[in-house]
C-alpha atoms as a PDB file:
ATOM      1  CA  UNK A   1      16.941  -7.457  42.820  1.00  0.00           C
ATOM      2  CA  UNK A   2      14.308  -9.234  45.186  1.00  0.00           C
ATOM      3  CA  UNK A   3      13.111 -12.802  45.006  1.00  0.00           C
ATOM      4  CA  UNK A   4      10.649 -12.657  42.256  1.00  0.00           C
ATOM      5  CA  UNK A   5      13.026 -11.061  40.053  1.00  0.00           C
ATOM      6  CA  UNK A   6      15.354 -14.067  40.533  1.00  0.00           C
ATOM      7  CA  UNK A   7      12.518 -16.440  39.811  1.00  0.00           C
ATOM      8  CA  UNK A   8      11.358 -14.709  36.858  1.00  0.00           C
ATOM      9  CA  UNK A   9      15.062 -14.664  35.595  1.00  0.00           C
ATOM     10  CA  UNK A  10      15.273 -18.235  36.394  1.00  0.00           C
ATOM     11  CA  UNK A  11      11.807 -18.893  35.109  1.00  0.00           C
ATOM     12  CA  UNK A  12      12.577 -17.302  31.590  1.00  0.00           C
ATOM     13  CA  UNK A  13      15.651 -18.894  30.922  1.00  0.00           C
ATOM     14  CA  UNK A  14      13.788 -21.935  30.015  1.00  0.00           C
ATOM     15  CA  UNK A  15      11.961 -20.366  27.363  1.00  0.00           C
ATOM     16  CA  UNK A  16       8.686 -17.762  26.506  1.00  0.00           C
ATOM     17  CA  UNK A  17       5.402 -18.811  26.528  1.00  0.00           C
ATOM     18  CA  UNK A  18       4.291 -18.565  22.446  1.00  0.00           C
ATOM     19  CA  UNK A  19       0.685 -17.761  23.053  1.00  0.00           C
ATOM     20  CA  UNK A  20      -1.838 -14.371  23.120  1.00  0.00           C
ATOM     21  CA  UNK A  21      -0.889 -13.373  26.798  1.00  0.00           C
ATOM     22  CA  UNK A  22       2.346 -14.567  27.886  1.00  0.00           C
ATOM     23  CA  UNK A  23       3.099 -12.622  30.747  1.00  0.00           C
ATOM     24  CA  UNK A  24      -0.136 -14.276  31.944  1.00  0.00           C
ATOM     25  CA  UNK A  25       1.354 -17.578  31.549  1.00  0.00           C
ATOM     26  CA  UNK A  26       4.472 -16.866  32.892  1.00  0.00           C
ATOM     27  CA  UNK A  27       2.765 -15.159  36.147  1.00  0.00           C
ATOM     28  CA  UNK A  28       0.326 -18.562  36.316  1.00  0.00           C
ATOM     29  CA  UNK A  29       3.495 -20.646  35.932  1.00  0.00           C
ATOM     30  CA  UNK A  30       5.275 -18.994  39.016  1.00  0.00           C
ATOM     31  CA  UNK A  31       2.044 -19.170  40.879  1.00  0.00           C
ATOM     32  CA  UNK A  32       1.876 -23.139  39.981  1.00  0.00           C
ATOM     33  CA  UNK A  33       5.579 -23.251  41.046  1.00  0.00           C
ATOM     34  CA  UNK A  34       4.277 -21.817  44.590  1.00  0.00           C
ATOM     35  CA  UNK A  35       6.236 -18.352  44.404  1.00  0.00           C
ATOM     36  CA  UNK A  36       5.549 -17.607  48.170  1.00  0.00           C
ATOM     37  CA  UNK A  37       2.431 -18.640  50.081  1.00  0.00           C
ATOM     38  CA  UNK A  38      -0.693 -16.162  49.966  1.00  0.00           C
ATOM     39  CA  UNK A  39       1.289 -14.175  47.519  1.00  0.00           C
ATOM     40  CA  UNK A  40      -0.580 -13.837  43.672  1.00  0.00           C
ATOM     41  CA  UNK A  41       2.112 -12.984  41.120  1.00  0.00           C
ATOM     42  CA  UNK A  42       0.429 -10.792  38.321  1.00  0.00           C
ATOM     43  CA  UNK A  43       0.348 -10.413  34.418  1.00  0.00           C
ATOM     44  CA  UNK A  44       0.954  -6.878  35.177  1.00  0.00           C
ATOM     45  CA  UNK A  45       4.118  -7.192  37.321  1.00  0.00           C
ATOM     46  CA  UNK A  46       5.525  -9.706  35.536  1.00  0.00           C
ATOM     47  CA  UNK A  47       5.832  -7.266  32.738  1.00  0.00           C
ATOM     48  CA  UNK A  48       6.565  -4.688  34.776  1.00  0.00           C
ATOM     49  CA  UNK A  49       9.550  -6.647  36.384  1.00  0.00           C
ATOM     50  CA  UNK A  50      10.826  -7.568  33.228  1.00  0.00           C
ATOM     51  CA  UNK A  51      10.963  -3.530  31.774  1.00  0.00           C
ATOM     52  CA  UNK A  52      12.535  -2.798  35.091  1.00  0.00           C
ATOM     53  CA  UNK A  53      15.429  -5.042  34.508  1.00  0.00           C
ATOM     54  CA  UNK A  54      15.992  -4.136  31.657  1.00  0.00           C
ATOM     55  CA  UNK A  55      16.002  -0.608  32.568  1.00  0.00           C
ATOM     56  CA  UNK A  56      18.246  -1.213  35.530  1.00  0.00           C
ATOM     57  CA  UNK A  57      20.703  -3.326  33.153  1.00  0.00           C
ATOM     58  CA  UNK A  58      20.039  -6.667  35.220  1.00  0.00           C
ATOM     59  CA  UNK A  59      18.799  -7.592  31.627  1.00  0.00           C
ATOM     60  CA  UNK A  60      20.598  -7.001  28.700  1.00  0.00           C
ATOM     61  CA  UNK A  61      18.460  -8.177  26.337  1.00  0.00           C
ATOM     62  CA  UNK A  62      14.877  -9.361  26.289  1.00  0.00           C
ATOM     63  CA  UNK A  63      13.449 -11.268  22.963  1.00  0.00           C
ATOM     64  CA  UNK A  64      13.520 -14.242  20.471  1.00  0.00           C
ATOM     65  CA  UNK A  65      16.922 -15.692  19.132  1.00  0.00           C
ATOM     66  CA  UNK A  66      16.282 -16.189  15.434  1.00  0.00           C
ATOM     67  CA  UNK A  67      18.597 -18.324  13.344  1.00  0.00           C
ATOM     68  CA  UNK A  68      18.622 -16.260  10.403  1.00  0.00           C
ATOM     69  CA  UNK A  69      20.075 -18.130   7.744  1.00  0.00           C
ATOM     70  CA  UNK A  70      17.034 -20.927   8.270  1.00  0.00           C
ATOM     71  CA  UNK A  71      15.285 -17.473   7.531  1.00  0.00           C
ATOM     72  CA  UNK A  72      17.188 -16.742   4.280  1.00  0.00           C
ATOM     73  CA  UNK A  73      19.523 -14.327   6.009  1.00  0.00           C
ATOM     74  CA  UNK A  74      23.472 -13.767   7.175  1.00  0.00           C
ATOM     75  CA  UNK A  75      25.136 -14.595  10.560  1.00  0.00           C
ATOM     76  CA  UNK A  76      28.438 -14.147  11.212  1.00  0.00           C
ATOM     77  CA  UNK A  77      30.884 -13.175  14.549  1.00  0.00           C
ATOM     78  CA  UNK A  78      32.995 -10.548  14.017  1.00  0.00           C
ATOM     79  CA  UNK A  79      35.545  -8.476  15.744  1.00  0.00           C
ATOM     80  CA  UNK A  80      37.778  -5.540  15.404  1.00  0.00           C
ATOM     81  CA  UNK A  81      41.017  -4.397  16.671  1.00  0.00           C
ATOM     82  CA  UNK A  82      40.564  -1.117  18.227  1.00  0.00           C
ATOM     83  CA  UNK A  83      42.627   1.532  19.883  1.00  0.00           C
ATOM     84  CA  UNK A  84      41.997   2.535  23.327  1.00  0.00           C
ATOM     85  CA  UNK A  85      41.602   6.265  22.050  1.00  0.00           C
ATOM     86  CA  UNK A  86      39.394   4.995  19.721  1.00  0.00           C
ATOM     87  CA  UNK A  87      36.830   2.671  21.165  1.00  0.00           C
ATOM     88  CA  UNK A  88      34.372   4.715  22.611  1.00  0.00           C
ATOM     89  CA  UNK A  89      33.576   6.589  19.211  1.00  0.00           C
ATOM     90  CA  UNK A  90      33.909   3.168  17.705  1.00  0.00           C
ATOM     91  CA  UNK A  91      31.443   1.639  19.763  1.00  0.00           C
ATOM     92  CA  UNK A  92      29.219   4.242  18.920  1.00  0.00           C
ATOM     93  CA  UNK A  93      29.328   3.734  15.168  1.00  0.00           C
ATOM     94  CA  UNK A  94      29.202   0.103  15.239  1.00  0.00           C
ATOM     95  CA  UNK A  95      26.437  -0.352  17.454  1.00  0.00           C
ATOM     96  CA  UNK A  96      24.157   2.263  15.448  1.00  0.00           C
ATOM     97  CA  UNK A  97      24.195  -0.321  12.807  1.00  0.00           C
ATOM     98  CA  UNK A  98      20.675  -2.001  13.352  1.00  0.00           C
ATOM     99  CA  UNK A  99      22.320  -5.419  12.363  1.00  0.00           C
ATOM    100  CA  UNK A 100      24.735  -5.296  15.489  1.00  0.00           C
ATOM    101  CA  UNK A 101      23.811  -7.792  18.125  1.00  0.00           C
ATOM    102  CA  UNK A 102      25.916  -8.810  21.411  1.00  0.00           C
ATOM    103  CA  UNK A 103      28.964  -5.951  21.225  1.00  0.00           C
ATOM    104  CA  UNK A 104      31.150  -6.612  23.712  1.00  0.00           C
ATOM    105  CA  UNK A 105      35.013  -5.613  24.837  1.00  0.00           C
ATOM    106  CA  UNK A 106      37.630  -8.092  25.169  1.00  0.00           C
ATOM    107  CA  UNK A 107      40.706  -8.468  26.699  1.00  0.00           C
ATOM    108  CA  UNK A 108      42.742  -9.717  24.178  1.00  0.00           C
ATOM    109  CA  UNK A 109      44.354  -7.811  20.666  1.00  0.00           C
ATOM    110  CA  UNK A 110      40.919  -8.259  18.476  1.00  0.00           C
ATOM    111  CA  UNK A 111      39.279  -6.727  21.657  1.00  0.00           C
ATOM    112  CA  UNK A 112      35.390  -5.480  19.932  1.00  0.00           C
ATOM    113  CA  UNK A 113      33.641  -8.799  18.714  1.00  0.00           C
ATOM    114  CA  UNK A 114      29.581  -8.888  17.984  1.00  0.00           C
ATOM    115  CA  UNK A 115      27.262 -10.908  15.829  1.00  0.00           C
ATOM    116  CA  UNK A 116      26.000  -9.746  12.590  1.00  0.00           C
ATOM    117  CA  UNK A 117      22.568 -11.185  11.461  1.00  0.00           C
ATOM    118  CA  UNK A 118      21.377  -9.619   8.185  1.00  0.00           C
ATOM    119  CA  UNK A 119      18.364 -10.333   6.033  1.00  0.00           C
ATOM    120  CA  UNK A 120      20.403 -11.822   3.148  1.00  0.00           C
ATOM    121  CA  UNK A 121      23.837 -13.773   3.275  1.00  0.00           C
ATOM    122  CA  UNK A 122      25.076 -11.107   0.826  1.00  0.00           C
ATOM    123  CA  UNK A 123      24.123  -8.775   3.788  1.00  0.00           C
ATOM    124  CA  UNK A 124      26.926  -9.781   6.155  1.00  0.00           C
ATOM    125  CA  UNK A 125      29.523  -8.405   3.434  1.00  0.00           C
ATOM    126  CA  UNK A 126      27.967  -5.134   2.548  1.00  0.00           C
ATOM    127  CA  UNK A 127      27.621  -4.527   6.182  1.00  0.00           C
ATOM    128  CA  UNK A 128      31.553  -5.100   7.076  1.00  0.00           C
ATOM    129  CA  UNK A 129      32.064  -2.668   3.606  1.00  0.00           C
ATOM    130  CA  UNK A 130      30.175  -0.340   5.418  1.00  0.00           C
ATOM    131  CA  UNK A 131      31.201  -0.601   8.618  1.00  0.00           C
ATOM    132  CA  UNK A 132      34.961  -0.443   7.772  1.00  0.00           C
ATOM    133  CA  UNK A 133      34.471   2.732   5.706  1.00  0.00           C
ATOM    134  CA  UNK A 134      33.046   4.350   8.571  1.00  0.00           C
ATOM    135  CA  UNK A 135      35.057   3.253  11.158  1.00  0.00           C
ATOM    136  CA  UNK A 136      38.200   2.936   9.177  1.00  0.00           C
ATOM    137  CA  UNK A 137      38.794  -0.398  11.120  1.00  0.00           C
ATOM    138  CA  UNK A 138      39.262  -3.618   9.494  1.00  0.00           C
ATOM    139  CA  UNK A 139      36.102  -6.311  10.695  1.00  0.00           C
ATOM    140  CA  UNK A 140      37.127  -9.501  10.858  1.00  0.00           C
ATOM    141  CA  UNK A 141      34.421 -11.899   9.472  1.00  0.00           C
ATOM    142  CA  UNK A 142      34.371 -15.085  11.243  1.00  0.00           C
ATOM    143  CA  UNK A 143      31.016 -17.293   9.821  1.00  0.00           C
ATOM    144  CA  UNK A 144      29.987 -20.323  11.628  1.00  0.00           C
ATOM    145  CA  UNK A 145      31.335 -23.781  10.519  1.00  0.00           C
ATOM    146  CA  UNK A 146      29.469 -25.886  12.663  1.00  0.00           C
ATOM    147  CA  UNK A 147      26.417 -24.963  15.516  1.00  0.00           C
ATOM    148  CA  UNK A 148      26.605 -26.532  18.867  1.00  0.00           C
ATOM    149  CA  UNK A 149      24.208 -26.416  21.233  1.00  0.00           C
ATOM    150  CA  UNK A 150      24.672 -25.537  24.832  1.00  0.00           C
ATOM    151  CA  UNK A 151      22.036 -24.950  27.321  1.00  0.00           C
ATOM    152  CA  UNK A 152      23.994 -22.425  29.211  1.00  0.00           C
ATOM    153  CA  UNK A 153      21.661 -21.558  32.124  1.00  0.00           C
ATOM    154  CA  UNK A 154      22.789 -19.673  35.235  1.00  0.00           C
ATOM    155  CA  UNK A 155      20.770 -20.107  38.109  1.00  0.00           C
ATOM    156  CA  UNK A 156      20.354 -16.622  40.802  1.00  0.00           C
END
């Protein structure tokens, strides 16, 4: 990773232009922020840059958060208890469900937790059905009570 793709990181963490070319923006913004002297940032590499982080797994994830019930949809955290035999195949079958976001391995007995977002509340419960009769694991459902908001932000 080089020093545009740490400025671009830091760059998009505080948001995505909403407009017709937004890699353009985002390449005029780092220009405006003075990336390095004599050096034009593109539309082109900016998008480039981005597909190549994500390719190299520097990015995990590149698009909108959407709160989903404000859509009319489900959200939920959930997590499984998994044997170590078991987790790879597991993993597998969980994450093929397209409403699987966020899957990651824990340290601790209920060691699989990921969001489910589905496009009706009733959603989050047929999914967990599902994904239970497949897996033959038990998905604990744990909804939201309360949202908090934390800018989170880590500088590179």
């Amino acid at each position: 990773m080089d020093r545009l793709d740490r400025q671009l990181i830091n760059h998009l963490q505080d948001g995505f232009p909403l407009e017709a070319r937004p890699f353009l923006k985002v390449a005029e913004e780092l220009n405006q922020a003075g990336f390095e002297p004599g050096v034009e940032v593109t539309e082109q590499q900016v998008m480039d840059r981005v597909q190549t982080l994500l390719d190299e797994g520097y990015l995990s994830r590149f698009g909108p958060m959407f709160q989903a019930e404000r859509m009319g949809g489900g959200l939920t955290l959930a997590a499984m208890k998994v044997t170590p035999e078991d987790y790879e195949r597991v993993t597998e079958q969980v994450n093929a469900f397209p409403e699987v976001a966020h899957n990651y391995q824990r340290e601790h007995e209920l060691n699989m937790w990921f969001v489910l977002a589905t496009e009706t509340p009733e959603g989050v419960e047929e999914t967990i059905k599902k994904m239970e009769e497949i897996t033959g694991y038990h998905v604990f459902n744990m909804p939201k009570q309360e949202e908090f908001y934390v800018g989170l932000r880590f500088e590179l």
